[in-house]
Structures are given as C-alpha cells and as structure tokens.
N, C-alpha and C. Protein backbone atom coordinates (compact mmCIF):
# COMPACT_ATOMS: atom_id res chain seq x y z
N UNK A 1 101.24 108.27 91.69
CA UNK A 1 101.70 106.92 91.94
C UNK A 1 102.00 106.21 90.61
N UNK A 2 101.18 106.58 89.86
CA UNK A 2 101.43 105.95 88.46
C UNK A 2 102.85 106.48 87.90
N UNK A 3 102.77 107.33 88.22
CA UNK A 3 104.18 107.90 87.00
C UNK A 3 105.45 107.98 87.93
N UNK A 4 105.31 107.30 89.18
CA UNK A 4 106.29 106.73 89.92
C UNK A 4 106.85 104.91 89.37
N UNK A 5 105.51 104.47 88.74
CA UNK A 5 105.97 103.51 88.25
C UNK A 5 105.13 102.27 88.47
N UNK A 6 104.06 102.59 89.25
CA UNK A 6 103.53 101.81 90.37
C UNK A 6 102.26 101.30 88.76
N UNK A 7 101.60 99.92 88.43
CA UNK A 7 100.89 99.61 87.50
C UNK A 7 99.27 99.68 88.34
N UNK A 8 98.87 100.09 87.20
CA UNK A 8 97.18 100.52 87.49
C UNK A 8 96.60 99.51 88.76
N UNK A 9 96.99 98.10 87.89
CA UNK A 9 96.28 96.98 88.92
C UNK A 9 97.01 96.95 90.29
N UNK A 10 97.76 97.43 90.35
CA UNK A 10 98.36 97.55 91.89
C UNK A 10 98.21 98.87 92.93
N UNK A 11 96.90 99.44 92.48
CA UNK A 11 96.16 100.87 93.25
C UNK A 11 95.00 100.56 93.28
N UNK A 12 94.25 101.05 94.54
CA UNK A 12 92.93 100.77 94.93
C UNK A 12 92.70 102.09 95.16
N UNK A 13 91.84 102.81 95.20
CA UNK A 13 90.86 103.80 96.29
C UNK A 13 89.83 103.16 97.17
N UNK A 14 90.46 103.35 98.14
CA UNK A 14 89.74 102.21 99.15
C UNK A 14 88.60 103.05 100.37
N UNK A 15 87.50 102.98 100.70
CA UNK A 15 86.78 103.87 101.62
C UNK A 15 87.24 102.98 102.85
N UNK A 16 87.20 103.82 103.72
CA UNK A 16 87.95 102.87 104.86
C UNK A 16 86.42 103.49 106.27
N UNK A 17 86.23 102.86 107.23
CA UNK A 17 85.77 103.72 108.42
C UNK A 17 86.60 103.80 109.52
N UNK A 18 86.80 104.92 109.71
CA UNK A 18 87.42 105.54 110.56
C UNK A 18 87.00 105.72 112.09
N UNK A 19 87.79 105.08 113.29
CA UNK A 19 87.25 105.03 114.70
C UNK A 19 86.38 106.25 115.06
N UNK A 20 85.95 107.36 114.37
CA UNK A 20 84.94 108.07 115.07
C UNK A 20 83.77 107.73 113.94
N UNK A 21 83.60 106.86 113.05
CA UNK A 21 82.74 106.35 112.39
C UNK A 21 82.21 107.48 111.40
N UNK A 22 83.44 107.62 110.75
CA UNK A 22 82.72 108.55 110.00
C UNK A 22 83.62 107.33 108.42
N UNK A 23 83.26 107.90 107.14
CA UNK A 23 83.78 107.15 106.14
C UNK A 23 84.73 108.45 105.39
N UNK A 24 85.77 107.56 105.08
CA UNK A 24 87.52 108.60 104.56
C UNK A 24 87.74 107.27 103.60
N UNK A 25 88.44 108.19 102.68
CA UNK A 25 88.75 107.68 101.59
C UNK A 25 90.51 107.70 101.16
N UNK A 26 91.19 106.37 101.06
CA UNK A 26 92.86 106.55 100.83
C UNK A 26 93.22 106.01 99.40
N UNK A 27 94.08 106.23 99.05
CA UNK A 27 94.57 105.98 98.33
C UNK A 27 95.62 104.35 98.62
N UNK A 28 95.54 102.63 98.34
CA UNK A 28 96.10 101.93 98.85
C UNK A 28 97.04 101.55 97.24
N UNK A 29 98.36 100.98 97.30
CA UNK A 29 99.78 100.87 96.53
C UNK A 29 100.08 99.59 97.22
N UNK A 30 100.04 98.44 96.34
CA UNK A 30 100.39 96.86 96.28
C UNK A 30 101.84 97.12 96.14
N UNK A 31 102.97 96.65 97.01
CA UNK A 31 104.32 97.09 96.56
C UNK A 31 104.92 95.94 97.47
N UNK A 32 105.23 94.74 96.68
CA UNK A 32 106.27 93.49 97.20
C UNK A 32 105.15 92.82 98.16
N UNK A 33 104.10 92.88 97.70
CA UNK A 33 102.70 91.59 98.52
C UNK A 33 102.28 92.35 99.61
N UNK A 34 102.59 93.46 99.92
CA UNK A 34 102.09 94.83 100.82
C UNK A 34 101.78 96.18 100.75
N UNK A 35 100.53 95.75 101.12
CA UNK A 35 99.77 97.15 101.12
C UNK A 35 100.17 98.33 101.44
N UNK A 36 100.15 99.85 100.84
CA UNK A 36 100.90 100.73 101.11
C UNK A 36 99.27 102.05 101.68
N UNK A 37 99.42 102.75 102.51
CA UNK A 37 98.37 103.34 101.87
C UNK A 37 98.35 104.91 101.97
N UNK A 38 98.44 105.75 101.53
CA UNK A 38 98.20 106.84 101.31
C UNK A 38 97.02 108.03 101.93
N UNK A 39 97.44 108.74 102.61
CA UNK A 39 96.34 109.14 103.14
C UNK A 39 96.21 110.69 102.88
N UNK A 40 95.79 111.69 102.42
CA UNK A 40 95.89 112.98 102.34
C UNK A 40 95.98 113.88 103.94
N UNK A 41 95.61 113.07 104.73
CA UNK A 41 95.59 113.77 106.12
C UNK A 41 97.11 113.49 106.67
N UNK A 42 97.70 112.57 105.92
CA UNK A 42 99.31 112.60 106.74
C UNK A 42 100.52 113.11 105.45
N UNK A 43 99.89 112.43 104.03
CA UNK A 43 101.39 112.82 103.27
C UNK A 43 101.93 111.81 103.26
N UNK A 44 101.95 110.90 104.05
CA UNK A 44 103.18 109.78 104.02
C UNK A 44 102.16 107.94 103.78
N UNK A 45 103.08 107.26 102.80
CA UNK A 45 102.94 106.10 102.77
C UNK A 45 102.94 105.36 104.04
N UNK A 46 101.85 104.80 104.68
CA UNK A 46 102.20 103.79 105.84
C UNK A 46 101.69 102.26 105.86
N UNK A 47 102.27 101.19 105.63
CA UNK A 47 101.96 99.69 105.70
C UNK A 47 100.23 99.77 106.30
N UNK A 48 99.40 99.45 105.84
CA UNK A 48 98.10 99.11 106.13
C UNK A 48 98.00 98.45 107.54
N UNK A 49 99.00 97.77 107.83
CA UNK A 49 98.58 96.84 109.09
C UNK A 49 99.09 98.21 110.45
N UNK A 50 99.72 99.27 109.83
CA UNK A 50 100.01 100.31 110.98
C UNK A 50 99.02 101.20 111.37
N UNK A 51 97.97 101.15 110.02
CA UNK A 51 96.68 102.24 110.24
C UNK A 51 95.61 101.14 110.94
N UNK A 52 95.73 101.09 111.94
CA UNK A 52 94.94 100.28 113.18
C UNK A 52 93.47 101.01 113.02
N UNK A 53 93.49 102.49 112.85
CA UNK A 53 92.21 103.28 113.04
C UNK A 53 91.48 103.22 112.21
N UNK A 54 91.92 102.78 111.26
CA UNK A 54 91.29 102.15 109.91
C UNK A 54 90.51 101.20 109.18
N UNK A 55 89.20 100.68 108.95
CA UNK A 55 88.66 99.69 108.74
C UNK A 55 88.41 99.87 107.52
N UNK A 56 88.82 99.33 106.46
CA UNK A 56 88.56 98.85 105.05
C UNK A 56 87.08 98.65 104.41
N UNK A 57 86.07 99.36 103.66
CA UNK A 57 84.78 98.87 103.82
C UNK A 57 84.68 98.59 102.15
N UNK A 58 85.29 98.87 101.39
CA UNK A 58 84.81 98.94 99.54
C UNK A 58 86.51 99.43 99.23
N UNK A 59 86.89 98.85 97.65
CA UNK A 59 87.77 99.62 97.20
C UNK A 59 87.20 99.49 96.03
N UNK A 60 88.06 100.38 94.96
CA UNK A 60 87.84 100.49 93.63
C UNK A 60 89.30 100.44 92.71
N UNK A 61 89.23 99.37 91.61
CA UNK A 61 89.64 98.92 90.92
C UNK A 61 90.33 100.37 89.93
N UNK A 62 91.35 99.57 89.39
CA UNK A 62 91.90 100.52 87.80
C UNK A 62 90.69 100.57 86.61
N UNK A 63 89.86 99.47 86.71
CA UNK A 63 88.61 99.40 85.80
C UNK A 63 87.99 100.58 86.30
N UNK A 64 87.59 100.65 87.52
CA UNK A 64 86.50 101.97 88.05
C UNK A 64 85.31 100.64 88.41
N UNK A 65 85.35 99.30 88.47
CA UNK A 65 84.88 98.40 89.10
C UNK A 65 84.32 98.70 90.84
N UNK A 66 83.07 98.66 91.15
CA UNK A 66 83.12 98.16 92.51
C UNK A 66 83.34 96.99 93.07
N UNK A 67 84.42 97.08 93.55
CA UNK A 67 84.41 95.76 94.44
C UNK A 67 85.09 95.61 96.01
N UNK A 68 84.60 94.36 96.63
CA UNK A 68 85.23 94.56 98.13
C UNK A 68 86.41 94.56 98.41
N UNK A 69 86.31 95.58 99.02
CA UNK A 69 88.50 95.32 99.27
C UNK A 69 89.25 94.07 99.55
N UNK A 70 90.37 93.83 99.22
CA UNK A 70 91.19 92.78 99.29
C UNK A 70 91.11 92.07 100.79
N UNK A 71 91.13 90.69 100.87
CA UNK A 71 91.06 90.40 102.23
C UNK A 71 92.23 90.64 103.34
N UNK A 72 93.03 91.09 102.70
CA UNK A 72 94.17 91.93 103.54
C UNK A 72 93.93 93.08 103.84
N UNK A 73 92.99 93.86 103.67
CA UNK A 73 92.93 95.43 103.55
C UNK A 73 91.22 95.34 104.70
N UNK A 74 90.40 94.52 104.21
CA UNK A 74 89.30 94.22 105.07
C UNK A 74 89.28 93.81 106.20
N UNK A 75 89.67 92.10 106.38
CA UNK A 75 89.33 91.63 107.62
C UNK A 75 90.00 91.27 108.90
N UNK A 76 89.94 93.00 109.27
CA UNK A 76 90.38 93.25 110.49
C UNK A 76 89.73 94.50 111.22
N UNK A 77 89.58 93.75 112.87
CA UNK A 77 88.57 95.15 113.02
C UNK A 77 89.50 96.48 113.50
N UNK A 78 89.05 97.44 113.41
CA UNK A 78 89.29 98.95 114.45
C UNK A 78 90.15 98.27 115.82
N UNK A 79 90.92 98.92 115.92
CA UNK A 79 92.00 99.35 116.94
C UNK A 79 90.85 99.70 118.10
N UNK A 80 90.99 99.28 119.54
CA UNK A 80 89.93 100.02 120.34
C UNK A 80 88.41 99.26 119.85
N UNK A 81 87.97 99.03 119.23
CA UNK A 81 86.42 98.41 118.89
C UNK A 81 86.47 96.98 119.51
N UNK A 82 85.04 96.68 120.37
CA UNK A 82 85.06 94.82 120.86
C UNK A 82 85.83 95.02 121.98
C-alpha cells in the first residue's frame, strides 16, 4: 500500500470481530475521507461500511501506537447482532 502511494498516516491494522466471534485482523487505507479495507481472505479492497460482518475493536497506528479505531471504523454493530 505504501509504495502504491498511499502515506503511513493513512493505514491502520485494525483487529476487527468477526460474526462467529472470533478476532481477524485487516489491513484499513484512508482514501478521499473513506475507509478502504483489505482483507487477506478476499484480495480485494472493499469500503468498510460493505464489511457489515465486521466489527472494529483496536487499530494500530504508523507509530506502532495502540489506539481505538477511528469512530468510523468502530461504532457500528455486526450485521445480524441485536
């Protein structure tokens, strides 16, 4: 992603939980005020608000910082949950 062009501060590694509750880890890309996110199980970039199965729990910074994921990437629940 980097040597596509994409700047450090605009990549997260984000742990996400996943509807069978287990914890997966993506790769998320800030690109025009939207979240991109990367997943090794598909290959393909998909808008954050399309991964419904997805719940946002921690990301990590270009520092290597812990911190909570962006409130765009967090607060929303599981697709199916409630």
């Amino acid at each position: 992603m980097r040597e596509s062009g994409i700047a450090a501060e605009n990549l997260r590694l984000v742990v996400v939980q996943t509807r069978r509750d287990s914890a997966h880890a993506v790769l998320a890309a800030r690109l025009d005020d939207c979240w991109l996110l990367l997943d090794n199980t598909a290959l393909v970039l998909v808008p954050d608000h399309e991964r419904t199965d997805y719940r946002p729990l921690i990301a990590f910074g270009a520092e290597g910082d812990l911190a909570k994921a962006e409130t765009a990437l967090v607060d929303r629940p599981l697709a199916g949950s409630m």
